[in-house]
C-alpha atoms as a PDB file:
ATOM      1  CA  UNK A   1     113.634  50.135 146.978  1.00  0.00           C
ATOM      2  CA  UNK A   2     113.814  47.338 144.606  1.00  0.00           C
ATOM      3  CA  UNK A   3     110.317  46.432 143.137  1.00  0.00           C
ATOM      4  CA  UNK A   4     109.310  43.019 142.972  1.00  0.00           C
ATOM      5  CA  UNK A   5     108.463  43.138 139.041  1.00  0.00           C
ATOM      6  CA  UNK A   6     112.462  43.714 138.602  1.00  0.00           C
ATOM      7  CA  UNK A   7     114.592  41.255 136.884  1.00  0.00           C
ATOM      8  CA  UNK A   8     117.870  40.800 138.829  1.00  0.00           C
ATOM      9  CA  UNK A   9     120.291  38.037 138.010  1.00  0.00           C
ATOM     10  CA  UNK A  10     122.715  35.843 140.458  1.00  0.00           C
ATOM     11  CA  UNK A  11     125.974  37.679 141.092  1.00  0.00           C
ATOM     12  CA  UNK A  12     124.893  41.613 140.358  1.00  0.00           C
ATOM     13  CA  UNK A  13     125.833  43.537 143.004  1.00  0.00           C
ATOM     14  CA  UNK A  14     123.550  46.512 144.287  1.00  0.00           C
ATOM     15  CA  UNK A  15     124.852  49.132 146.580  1.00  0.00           C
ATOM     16  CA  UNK A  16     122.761  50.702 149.682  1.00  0.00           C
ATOM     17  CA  UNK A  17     119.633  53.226 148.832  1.00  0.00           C
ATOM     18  CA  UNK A  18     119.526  51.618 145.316  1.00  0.00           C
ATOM     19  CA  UNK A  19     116.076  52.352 143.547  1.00  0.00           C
ATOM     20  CA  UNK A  20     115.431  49.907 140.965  1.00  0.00           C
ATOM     21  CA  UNK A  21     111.576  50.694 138.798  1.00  0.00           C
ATOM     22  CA  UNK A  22     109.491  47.398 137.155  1.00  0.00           C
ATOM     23  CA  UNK A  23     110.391  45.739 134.599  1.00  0.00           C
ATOM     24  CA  UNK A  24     114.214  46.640 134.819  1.00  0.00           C
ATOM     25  CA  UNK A  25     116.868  43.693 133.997  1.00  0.00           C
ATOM     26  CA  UNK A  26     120.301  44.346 135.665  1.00  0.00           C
ATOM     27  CA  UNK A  27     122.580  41.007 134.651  1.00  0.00           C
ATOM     28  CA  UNK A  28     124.628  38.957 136.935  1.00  0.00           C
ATOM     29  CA  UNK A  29     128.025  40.551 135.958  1.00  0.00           C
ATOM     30  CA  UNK A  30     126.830  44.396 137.208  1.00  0.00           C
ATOM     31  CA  UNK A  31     127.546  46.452 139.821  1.00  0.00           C
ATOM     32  CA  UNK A  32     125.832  49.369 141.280  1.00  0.00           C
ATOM     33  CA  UNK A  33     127.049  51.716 143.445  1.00  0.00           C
ATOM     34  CA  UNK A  34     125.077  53.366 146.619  1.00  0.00           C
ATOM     35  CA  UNK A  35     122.491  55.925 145.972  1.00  0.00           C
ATOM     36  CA  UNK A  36     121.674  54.910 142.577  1.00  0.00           C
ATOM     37  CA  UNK A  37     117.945  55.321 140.545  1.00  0.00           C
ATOM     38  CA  UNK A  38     117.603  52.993 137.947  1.00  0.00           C
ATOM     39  CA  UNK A  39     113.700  53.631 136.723  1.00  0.00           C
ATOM     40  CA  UNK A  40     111.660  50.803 135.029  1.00  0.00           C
ATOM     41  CA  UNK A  41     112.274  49.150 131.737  1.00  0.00           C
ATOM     42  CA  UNK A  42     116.021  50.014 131.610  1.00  0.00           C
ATOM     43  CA  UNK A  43     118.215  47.015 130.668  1.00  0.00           C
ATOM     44  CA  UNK A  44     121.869  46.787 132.593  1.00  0.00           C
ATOM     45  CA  UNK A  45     124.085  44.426 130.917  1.00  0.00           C
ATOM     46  CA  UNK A  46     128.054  43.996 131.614  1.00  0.00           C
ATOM     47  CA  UNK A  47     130.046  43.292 132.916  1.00  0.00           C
ATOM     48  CA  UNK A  48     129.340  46.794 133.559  1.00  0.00           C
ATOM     49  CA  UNK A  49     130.859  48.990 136.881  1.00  0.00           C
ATOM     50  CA  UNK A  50     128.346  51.866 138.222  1.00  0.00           C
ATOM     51  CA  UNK A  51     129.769  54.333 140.692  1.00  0.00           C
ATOM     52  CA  UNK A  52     127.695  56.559 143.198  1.00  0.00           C
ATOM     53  CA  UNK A  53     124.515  58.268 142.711  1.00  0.00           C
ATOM     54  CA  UNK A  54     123.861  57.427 139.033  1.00  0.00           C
ATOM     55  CA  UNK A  55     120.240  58.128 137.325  1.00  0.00           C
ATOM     56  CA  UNK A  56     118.758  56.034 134.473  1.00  0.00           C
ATOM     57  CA  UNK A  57     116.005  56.515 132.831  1.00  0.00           C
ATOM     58  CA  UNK A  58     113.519  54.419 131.261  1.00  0.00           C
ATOM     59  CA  UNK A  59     114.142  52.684 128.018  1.00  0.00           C
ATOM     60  CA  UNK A  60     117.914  53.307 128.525  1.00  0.00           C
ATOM     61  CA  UNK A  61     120.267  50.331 127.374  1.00  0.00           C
ATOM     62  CA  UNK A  62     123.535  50.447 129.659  1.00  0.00           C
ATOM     63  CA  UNK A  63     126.494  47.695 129.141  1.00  0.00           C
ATOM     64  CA  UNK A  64     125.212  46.438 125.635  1.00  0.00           C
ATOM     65  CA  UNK A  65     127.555  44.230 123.325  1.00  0.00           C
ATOM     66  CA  UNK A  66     128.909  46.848 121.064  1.00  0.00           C
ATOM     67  CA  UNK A  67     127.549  46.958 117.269  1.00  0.00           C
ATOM     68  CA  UNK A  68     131.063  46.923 115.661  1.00  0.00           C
ATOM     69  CA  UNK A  69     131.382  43.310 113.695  1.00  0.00           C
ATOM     70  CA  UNK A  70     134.673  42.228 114.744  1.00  0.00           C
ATOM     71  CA  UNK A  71     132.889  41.429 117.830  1.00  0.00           C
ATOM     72  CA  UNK A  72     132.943  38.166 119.073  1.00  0.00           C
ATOM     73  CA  UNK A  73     131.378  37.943 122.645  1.00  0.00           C
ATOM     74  CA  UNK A  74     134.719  38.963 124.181  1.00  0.00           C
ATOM     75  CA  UNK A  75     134.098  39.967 127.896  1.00  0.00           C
ATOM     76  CA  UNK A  76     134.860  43.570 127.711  1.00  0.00           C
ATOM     77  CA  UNK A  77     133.755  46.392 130.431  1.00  0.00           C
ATOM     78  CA  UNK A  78     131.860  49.408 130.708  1.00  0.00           C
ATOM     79  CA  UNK A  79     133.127  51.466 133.653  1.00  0.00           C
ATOM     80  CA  UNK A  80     130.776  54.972 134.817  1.00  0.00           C
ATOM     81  CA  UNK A  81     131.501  56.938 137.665  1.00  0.00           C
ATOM     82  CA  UNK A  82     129.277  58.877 139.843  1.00  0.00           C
ATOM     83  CA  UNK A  83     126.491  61.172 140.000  1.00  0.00           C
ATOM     84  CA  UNK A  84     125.269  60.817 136.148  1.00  0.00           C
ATOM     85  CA  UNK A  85     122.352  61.229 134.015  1.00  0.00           C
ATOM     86  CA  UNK A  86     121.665  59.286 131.306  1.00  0.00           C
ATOM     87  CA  UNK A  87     117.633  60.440 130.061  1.00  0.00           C
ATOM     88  CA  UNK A  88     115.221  58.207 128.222  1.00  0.00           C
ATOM     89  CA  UNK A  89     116.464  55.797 125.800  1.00  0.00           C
ATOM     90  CA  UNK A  90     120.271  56.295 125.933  1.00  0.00           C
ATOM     91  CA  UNK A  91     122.505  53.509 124.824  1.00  0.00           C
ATOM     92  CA  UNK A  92     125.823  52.974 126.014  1.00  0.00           C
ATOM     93  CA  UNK A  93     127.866  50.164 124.847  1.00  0.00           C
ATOM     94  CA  UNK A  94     130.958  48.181 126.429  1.00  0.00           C
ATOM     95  CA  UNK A  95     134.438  47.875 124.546  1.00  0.00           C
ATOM     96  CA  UNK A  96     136.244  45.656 122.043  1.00  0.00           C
ATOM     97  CA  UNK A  97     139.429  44.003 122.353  1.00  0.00           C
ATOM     98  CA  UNK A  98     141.089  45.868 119.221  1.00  0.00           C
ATOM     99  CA  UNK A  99     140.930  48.840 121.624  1.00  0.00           C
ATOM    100  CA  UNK A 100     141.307  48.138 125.499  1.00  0.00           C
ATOM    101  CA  UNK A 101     138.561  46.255 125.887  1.00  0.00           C
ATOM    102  CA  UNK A 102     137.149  49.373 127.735  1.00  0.00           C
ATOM    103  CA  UNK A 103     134.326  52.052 127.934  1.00  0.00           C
ATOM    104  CA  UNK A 104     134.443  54.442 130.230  1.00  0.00           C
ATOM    105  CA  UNK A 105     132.567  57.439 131.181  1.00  0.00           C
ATOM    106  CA  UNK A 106     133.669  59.960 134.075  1.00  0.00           C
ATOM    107  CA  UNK A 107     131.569  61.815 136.611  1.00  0.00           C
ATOM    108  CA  UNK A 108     128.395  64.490 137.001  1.00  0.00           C
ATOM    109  CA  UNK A 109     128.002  64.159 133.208  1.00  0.00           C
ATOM    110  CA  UNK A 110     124.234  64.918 131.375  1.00  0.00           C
ATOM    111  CA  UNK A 111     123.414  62.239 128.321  1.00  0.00           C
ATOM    112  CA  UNK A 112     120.181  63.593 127.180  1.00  0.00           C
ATOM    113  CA  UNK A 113     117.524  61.499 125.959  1.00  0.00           C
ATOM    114  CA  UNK A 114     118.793  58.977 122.571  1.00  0.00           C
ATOM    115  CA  UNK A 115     122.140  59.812 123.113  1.00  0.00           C
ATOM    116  CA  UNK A 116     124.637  57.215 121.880  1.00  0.00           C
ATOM    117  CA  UNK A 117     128.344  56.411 123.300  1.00  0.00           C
ATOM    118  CA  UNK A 118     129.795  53.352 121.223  1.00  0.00           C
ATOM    119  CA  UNK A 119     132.370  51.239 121.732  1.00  0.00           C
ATOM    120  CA  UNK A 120     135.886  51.992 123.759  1.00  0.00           C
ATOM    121  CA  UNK A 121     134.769  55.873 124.061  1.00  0.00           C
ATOM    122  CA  UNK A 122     136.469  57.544 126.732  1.00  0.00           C
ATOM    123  CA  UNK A 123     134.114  60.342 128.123  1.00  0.00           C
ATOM    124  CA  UNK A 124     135.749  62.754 130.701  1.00  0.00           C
ATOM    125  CA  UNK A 125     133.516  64.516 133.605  1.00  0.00           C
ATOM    126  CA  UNK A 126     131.033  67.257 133.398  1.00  0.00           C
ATOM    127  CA  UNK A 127     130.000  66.796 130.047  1.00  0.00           C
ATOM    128  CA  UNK A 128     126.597  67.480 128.239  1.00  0.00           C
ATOM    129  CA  UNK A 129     125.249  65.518 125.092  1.00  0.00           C
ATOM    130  CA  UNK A 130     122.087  66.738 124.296  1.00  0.00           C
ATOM    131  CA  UNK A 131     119.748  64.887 122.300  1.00  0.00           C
ATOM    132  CA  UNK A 132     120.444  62.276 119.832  1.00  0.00           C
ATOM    133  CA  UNK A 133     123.891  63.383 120.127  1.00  0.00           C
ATOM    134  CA  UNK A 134     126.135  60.207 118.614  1.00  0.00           C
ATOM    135  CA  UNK A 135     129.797  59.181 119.299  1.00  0.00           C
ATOM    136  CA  UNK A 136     131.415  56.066 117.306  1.00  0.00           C
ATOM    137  CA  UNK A 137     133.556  54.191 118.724  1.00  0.00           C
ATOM    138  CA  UNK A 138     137.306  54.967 120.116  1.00  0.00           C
ATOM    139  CA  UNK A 139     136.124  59.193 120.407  1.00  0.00           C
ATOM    140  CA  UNK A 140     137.490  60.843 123.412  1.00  0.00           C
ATOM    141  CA  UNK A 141     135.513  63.506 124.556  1.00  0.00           C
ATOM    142  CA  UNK A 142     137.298  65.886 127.439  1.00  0.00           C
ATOM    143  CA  UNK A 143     135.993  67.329 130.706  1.00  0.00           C
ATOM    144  CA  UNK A 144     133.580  70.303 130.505  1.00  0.00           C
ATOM    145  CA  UNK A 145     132.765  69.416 126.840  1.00  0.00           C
ATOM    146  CA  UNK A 146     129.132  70.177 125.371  1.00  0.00           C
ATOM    147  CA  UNK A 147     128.117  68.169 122.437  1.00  0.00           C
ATOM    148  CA  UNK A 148     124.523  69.810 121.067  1.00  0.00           C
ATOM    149  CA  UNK A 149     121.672  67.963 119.820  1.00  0.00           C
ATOM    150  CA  UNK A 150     121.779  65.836 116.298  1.00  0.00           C
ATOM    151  CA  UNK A 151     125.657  65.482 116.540  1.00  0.00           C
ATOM    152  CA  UNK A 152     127.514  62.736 114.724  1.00  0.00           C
ATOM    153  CA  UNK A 153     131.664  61.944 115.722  1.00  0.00           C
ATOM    154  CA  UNK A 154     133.562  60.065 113.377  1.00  0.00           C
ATOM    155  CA  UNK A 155     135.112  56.838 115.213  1.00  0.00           C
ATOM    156  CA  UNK A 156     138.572  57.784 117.235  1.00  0.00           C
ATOM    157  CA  UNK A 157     138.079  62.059 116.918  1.00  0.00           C
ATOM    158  CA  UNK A 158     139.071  63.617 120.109  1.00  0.00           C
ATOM    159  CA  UNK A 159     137.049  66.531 121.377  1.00  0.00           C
ATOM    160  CA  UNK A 160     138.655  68.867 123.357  1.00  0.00           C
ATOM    161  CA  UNK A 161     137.790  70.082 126.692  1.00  0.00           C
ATOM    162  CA  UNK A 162     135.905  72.970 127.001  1.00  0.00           C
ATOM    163  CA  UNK A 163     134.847  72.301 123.989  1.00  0.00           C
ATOM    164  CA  UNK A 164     131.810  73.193 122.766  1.00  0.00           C
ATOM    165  CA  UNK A 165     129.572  71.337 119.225  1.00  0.00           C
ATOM    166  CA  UNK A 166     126.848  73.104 117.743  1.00  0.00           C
ATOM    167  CA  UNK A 167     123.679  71.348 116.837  1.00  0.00           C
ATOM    168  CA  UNK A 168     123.664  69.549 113.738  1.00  0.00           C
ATOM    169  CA  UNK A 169     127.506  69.850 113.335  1.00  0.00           C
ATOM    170  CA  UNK A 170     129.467  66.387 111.408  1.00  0.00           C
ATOM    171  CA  UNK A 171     132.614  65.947 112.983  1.00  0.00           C
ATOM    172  CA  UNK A 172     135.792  64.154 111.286  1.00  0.00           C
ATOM    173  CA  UNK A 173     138.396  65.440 112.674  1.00  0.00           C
ATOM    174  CA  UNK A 174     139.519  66.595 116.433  1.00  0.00           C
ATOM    175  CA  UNK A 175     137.995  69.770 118.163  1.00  0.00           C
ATOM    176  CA  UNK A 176     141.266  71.226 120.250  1.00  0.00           C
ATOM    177  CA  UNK A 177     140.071  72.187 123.883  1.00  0.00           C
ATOM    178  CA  UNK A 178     137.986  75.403 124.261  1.00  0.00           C
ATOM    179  CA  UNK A 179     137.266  75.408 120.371  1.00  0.00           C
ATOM    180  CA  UNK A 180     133.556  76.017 119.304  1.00  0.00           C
ATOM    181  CA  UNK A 181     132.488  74.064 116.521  1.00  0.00           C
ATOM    182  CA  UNK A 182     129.574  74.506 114.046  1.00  0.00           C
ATOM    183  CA  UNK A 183     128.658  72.875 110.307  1.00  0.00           C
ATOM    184  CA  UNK A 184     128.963  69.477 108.405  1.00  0.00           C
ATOM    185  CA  UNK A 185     131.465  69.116 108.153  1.00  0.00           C
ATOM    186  CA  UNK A 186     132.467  71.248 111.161  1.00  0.00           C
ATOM    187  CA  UNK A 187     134.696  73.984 111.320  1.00  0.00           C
ATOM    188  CA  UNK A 188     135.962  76.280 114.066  1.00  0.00           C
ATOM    189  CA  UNK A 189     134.058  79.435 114.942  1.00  0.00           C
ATOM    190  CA  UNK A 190     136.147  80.928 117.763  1.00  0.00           C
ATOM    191  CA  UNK A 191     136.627  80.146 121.676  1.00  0.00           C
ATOM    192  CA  UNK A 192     134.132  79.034 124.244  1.00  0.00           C
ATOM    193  CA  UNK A 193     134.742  82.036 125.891  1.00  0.00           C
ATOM    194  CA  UNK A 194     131.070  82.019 128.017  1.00  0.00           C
ATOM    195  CA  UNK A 195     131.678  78.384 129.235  1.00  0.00           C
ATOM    196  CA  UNK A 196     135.250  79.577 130.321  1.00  0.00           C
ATOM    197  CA  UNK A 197     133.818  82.023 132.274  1.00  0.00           C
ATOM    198  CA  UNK A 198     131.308  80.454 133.878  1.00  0.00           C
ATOM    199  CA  UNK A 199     133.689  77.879 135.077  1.00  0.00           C
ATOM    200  CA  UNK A 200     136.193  80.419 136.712  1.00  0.00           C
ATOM    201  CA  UNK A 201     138.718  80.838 133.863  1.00  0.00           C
ATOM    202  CA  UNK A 202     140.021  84.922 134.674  1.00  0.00           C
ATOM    203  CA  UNK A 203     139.753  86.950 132.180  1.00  0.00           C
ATOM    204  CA  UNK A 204     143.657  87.390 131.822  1.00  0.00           C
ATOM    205  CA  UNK A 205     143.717  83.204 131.019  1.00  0.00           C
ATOM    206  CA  UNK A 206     141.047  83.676 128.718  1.00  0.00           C
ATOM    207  CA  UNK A 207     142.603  86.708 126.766  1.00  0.00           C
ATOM    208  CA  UNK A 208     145.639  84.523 126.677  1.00  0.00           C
ATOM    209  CA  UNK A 209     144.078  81.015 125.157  1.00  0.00           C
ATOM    210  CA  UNK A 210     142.504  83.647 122.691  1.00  0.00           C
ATOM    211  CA  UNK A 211     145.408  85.404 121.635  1.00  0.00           C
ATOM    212  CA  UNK A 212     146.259  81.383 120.799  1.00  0.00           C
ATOM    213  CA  UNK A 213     143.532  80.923 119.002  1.00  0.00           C
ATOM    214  CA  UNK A 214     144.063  83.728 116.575  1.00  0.00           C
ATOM    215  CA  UNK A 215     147.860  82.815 116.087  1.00  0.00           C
ATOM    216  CA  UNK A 216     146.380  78.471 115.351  1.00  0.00           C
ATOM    217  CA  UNK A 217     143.393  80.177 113.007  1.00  0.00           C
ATOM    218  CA  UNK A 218     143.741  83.451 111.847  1.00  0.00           C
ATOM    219  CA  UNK A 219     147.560  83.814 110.506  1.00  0.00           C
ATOM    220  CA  UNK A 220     147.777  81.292 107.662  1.00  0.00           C
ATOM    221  CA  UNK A 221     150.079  79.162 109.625  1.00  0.00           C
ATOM    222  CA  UNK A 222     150.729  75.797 109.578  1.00  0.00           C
ATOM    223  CA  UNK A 223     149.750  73.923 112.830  1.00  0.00           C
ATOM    224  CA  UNK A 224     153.339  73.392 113.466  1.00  0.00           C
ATOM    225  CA  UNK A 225     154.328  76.783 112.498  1.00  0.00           C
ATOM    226  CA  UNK A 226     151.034  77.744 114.945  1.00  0.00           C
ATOM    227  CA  UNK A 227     152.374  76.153 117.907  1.00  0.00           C
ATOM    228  CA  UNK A 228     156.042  77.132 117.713  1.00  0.00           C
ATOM    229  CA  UNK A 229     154.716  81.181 117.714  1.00  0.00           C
ATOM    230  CA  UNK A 230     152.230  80.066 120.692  1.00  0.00           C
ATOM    231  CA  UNK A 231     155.043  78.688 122.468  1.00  0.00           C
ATOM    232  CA  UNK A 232     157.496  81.715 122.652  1.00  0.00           C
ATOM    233  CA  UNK A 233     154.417  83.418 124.162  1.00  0.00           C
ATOM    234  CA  UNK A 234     155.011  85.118 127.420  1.00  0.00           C
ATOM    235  CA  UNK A 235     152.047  84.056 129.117  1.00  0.00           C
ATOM    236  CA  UNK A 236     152.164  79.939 129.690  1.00  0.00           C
ATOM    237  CA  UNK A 237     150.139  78.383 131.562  1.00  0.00           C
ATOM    238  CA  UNK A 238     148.149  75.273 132.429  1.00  0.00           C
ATOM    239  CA  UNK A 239     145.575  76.238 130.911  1.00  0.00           C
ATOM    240  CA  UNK A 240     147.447  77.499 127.995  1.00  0.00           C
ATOM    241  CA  UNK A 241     148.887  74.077 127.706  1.00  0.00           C
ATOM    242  CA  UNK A 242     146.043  72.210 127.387  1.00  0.00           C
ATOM    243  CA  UNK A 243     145.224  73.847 124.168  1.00  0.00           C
ATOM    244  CA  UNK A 244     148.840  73.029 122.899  1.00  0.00           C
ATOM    245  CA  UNK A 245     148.487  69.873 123.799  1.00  0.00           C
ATOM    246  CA  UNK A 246     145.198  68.801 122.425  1.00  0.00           C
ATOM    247  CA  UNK A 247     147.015  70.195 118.778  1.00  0.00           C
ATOM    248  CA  UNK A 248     150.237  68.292 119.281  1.00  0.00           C
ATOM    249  CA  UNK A 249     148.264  64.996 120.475  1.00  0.00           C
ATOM    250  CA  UNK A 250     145.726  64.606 117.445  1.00  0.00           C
ATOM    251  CA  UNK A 251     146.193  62.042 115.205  1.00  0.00           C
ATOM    252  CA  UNK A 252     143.107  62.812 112.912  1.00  0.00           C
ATOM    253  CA  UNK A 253     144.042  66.169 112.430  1.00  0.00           C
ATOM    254  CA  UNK A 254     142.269  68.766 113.679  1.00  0.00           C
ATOM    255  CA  UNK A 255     139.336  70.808 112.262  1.00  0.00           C
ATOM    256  CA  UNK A 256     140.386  74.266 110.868  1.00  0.00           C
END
């Protein structure tokens, strides 16, 4: 149902079993995927790419130019994939061409109510943001991540998956994956052992990414030092490797 008090322009395209409220704008260069509920007074701007079985909320501000002022009108994207919420007053701007023109958000993700994701963010799937949680622009945030309430990312940090940020917490440099995070600026307080669980990690794979942990932050090692005793451990894995790999790929350094 698309009520007759929204604003839709020439060109948008609106999937089937779209609900759009009153007083919504969607702009020409959008499109919507099937199943979506877009309640009223939400503004969709683009070009901006929708998937399946989105929710928006009121007030929310989806596809906006981005703030940063080397922008110039360039037609840059905002790509979101399926079955996510974004709560009241969310805004979620597209990307720049000093990046790749590019921001894109995965799948079954939460953005609680004033959330902000800025320009060329790359947000993986099954994430949380709870509110007023803030990324600048270029952050990466990983699958499974939880980012609490009152949060503020420096531009291009990476956040690990599995991740998990304390409310309140400043963060300036990468999180590695599974890594809780607490303070301002934020520093590591051990592994996200409960969200591992929950998701189906085994208890063996979590002992493992532990015993990690302890040789990256409790041995007075260097990080390179770190990883060259983690890798002559017995037990690699996947899973193990994602931690490794979230080290060896940071650019900012990461938080210790």
């Amino acid at each position: 149902m698309i009520h007759p008090q929204a604003i839709i322009e020439p060109g948008a395209v609106i999937g089937e079993n779209v609900t759009i409220g009153p007083w919504t704008y969607i702009a020409g260069n959008v499109v919507i995927g099937d199943n979506c509920e877009i309640s009223s007074h939400v503004v969709i701007n683009g070009p901006t790419r929708l998937g399946k079985g989105n929710r928006i909320f009121q007030f929310a501000s989806i596809g906006e130019d981005c703030q940063d002022l080397k922008y110039a009108g360039e037609p840059t994207e905002l790509v979101i994939g399926d079955n996510n919420t974004f709560r009241e007053s969310c805004t979620i701007h597209r990307g720049t061409i000093q990046d790749n023109s590019i921001t894109q958000i995965g799948s079954n993700n939460l953005f609680m109510a004033y959330t902000h994701v800025a320009h060329d963010c790359v947000v993986g799937s099954h994430c949380i943001f709870a509110n007023n949680a803030s990324i600048a622009g270029h952050v990466h945030v990983g699958d499974h991540a939880i980012i609490g309430g009152m949060v503020g990312v420096h531009q291009f940090c990476h956040i690990g998956a599995h991740s998990f940020i304390a409310g309140n917490a400043l963060i300036l440099k990468d999180v590695p994956a599974y890594v809780m995070a607490s303070g301002q600026p934020a520093k590591p307080f051990g592994l996200n052992s409960e969200g591992l669980r929950r998701r189906g990690f085994s208890n063996d794979t979590i002992l493992t990414i532990k015993r990690a942990y302890k040789i990256m932050y409790r041995q007075g090692l260097s990080v390179a030092e770190a990883l060259n005793k983690i890798s002559e451990m017995p037990a690699q894995s996947s899973e193990l490797q994602l931690f490794c790999d979230s080290i060896k790929t940071s650019n900012r350094g990461i938080i210790r």
